[in-house]
Protein backbone atom coordinates (compact mmCIF):
# COMPACT_ATOMS: atom_id res chain seq x y z
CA UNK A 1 52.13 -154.45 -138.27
CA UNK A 2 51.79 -156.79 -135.62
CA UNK A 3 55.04 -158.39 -133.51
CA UNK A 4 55.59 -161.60 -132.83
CA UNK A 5 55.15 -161.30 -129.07
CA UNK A 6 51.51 -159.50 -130.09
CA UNK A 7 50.43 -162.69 -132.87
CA UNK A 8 51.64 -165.09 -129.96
CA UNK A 9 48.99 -163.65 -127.19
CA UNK A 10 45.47 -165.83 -127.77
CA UNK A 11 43.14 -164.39 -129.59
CA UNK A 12 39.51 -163.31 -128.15
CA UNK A 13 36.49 -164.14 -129.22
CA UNK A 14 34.57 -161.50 -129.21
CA UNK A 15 30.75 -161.28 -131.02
CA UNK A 16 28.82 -158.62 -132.69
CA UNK A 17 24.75 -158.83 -132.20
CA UNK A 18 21.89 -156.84 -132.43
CA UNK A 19 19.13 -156.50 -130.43
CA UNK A 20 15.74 -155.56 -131.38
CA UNK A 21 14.82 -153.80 -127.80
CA UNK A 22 11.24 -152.72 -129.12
CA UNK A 23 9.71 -153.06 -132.99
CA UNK A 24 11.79 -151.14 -135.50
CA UNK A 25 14.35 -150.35 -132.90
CA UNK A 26 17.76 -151.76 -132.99
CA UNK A 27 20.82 -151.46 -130.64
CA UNK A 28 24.60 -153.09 -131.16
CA UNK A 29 26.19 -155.35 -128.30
CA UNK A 30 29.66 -157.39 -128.48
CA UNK A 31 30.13 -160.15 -126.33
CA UNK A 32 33.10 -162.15 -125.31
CA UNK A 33 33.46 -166.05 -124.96
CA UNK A 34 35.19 -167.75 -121.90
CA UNK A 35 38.06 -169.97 -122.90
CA UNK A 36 36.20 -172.71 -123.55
CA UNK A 37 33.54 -170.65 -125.76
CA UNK A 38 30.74 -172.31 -123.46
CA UNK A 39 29.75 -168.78 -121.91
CA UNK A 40 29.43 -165.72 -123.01
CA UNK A 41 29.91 -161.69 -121.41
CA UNK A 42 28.68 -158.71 -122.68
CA UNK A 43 31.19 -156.33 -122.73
CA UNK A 44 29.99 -153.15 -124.28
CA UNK A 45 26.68 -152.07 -126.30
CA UNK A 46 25.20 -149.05 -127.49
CA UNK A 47 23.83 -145.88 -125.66
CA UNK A 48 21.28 -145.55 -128.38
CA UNK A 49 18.48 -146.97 -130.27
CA UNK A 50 19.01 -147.25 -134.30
CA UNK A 51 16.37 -147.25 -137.23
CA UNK A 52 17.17 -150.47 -139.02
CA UNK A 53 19.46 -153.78 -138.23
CA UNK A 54 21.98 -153.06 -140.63
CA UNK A 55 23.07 -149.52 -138.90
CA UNK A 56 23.19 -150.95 -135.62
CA UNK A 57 25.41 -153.66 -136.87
CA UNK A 58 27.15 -151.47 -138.73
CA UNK A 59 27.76 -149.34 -135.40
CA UNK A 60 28.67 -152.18 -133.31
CA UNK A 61 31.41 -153.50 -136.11
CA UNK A 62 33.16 -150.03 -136.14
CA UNK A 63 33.40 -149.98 -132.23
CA UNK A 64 34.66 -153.31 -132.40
CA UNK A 65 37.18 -152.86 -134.84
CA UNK A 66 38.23 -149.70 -132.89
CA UNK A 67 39.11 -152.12 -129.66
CA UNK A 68 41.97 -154.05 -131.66
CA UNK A 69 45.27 -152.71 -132.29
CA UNK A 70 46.05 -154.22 -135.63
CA UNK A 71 43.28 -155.79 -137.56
CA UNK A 72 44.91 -158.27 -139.46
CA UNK A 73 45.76 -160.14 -136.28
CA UNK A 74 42.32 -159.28 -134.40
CA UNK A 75 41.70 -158.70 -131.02
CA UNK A 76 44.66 -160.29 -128.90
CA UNK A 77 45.01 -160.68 -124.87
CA UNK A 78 47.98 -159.80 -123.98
CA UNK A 79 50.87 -162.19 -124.03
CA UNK A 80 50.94 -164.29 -120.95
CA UNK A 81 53.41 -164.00 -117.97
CA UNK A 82 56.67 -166.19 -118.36
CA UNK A 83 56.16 -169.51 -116.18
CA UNK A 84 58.33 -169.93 -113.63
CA UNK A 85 60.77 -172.79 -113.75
CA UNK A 86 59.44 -175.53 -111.18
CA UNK A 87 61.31 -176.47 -108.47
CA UNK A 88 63.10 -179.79 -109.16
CA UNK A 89 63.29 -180.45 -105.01
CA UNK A 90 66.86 -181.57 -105.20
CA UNK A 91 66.28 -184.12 -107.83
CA UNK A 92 67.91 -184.12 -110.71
CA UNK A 93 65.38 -184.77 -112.87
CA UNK A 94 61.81 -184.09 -112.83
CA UNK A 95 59.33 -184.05 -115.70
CA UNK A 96 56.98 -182.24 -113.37
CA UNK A 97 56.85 -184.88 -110.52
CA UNK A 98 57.04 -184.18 -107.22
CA UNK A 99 56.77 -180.39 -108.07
CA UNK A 100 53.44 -180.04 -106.39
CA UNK A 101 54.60 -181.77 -103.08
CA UNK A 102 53.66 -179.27 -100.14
């Protein structure tokens, strides 16, 4: 079961496709979207060639599922670093101003 701290970290958006690389040949690739979803990475895809669209999918879902720790929370990032308390510059107050003079 997931923790908190895991559930908290963003999810990734990460795609299953399949490629037809010649006729009757079919191969598995997973992407990942940017944080905006406007671009997309490969990040893995398969060694081999398969007979019909439904094994390479097939193929590609099982190596994806093997990437995530706990599958009823998907594929997390991990969490992200603790921000830092800004610097208040001797004022007593700040609401973030001022806390990008140089």
């Amino acid at each position: 079961m997931s923790t908190k701290r895991e559930i908290d970290a963003p999810l990734r958006r990460i795609a299953v496709y399949v490629d037809e690389p010649e006729p009757g040949w079919f191969s598995w690739a997973l992407a990942e979207a940017d944080e905006g979803a406007t671009n997309w990475a490969q990040i893995e895809s398969s060694d081999e060639w398969m007979g019909t669209y439904k094994e390479a999918m097939a193929a590609g879902l099982l190596v994806l599922q093997q990437m995530i720790n706990d599958l009823d929370s998907g594929p997390r990032n991990k969490p992200p670093a603790s921000a830092k308390k800004p610097s208040n510059f001797g004022f007593g107050f700040g609401f973030g101003f001022g806390t990008n003079l140089p």
